[in-house]
C-alpha atoms as a PDB file:
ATOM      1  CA  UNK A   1      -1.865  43.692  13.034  1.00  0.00           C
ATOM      2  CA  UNK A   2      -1.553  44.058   9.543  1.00  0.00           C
ATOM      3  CA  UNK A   3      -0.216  40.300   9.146  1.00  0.00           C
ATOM      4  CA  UNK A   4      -3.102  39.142  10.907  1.00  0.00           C
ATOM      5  CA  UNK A   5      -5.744  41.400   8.993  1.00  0.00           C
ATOM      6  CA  UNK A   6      -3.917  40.098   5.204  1.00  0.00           C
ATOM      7  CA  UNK A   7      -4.348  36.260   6.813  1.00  0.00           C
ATOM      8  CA  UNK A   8      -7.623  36.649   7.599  1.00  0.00           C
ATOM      9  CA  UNK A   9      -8.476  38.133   4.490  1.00  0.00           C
ATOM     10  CA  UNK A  10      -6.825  35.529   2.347  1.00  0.00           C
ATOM     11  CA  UNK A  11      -8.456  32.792   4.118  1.00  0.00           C
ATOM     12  CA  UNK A  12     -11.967  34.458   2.932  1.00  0.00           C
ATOM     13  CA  UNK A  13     -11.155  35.294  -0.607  1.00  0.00           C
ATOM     14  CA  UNK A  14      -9.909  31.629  -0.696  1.00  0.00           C
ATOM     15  CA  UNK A  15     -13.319  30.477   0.853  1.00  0.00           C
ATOM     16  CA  UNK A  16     -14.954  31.941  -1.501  1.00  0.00           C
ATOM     17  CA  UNK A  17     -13.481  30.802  -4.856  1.00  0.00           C
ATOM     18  CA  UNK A  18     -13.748  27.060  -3.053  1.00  0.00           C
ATOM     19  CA  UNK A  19     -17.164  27.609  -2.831  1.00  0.00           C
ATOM     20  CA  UNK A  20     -18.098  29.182  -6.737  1.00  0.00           C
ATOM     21  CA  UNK A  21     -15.430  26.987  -8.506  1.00  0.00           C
ATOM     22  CA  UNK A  22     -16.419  23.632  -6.546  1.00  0.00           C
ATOM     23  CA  UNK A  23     -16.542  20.964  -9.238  1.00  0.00           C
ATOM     24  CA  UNK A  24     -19.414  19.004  -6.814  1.00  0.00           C
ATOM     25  CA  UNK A  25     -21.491  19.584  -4.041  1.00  0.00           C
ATOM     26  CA  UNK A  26     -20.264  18.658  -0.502  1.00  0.00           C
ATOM     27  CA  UNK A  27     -22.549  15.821  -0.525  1.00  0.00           C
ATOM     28  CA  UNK A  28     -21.129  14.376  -3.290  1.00  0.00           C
ATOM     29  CA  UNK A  29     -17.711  15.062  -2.586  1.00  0.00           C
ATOM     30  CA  UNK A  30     -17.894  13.359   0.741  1.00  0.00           C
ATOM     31  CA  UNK A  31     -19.205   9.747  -1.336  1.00  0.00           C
ATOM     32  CA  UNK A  32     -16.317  10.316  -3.887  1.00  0.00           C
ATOM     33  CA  UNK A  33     -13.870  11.095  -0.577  1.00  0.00           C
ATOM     34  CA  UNK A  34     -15.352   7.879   1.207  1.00  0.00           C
ATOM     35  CA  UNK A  35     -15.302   5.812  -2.324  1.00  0.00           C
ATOM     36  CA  UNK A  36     -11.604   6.729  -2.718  1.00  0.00           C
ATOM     37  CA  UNK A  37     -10.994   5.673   0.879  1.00  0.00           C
ATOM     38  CA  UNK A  38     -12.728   2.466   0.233  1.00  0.00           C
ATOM     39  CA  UNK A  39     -10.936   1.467  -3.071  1.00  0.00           C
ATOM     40  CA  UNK A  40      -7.621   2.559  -1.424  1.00  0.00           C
ATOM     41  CA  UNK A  41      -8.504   0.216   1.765  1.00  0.00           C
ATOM     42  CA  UNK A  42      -9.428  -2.635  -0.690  1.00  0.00           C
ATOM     43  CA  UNK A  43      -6.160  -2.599  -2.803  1.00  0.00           C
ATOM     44  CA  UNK A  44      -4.047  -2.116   0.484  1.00  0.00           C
ATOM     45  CA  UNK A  45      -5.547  -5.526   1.331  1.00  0.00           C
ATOM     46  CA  UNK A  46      -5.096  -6.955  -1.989  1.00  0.00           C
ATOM     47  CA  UNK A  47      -1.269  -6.113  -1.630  1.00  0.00           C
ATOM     48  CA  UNK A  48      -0.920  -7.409   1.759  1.00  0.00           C
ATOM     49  CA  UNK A  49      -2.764 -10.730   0.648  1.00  0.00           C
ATOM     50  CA  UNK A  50      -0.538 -10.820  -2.316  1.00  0.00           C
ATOM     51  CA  UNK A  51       2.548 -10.198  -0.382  1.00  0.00           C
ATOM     52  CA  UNK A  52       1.481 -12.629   2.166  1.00  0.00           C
ATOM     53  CA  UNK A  53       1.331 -15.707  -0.763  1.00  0.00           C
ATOM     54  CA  UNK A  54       4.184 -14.654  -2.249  1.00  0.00           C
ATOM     55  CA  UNK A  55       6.180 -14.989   0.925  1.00  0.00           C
ATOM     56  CA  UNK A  56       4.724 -18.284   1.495  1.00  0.00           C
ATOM     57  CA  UNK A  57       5.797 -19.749  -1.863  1.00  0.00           C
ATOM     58  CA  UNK A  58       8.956 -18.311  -1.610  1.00  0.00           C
ATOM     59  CA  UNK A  59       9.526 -20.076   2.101  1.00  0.00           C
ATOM     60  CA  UNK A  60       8.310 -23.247   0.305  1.00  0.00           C
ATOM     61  CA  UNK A  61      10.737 -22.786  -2.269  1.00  0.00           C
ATOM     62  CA  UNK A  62      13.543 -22.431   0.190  1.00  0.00           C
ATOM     63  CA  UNK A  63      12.282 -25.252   2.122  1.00  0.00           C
ATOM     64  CA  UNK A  64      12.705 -27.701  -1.010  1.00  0.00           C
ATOM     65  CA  UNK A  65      15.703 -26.062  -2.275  1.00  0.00           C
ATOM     66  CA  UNK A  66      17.521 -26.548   1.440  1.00  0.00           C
ATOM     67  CA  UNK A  67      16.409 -30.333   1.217  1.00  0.00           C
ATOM     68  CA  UNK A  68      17.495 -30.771  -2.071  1.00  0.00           C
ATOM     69  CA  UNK A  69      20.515 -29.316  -1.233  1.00  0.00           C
ATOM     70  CA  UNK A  70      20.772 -31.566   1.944  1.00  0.00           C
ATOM     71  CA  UNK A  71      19.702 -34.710  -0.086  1.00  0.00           C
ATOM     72  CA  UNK A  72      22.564 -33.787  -2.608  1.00  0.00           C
ATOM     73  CA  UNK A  73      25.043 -33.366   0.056  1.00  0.00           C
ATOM     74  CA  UNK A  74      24.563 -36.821   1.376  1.00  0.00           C
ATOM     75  CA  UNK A  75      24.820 -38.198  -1.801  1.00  0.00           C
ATOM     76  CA  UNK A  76      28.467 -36.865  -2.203  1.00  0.00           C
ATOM     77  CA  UNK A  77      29.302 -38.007   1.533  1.00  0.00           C
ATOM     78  CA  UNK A  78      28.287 -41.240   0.518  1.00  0.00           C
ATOM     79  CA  UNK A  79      30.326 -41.502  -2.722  1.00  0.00           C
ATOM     80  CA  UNK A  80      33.207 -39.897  -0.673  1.00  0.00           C
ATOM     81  CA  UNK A  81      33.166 -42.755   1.575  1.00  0.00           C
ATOM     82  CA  UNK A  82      32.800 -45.244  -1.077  1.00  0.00           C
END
């Protein structure tokens, strides 16, 4: 019983000094939760977006450097033959 009584009374003292040291009111906690939330959404985009191009490129670049490669290769086989 005594474990339960020390919980319950450490839950209240801590309700408490949330309540007088609170740097804002709940209102305006809530907009700067929901802000925060919105920013982090937004720049979670902007990395998938970015991360999205960059893998593009970089299959483009593969692309051309397979071809060139390819192109080179046929090159040789035709000098070989020569």
């Amino acid at each position: 019983m005594s474990a339960k009584r020390n919980l319950l009374i450490g839950v209240g003292i801590g309700a408490v000094l949330g309540i007088l040291f609170a740097p804002h009111k709940g209102s305006k906690t809530r907009k700067n939760i929901a802000k925060t939330g919105a920013d982090l959404r937004e720049g979670w985009n902007n990395l998938k977006e970015t991360a999205s191009e960059t893998f593009d490129k970089s299959s483009d670049y593969l692309e051309e450097g397979i071809q060139s490669i390819g192109y080179t290769n046929s090159k040789v086989e035709d000098n070989w033959k020569d």
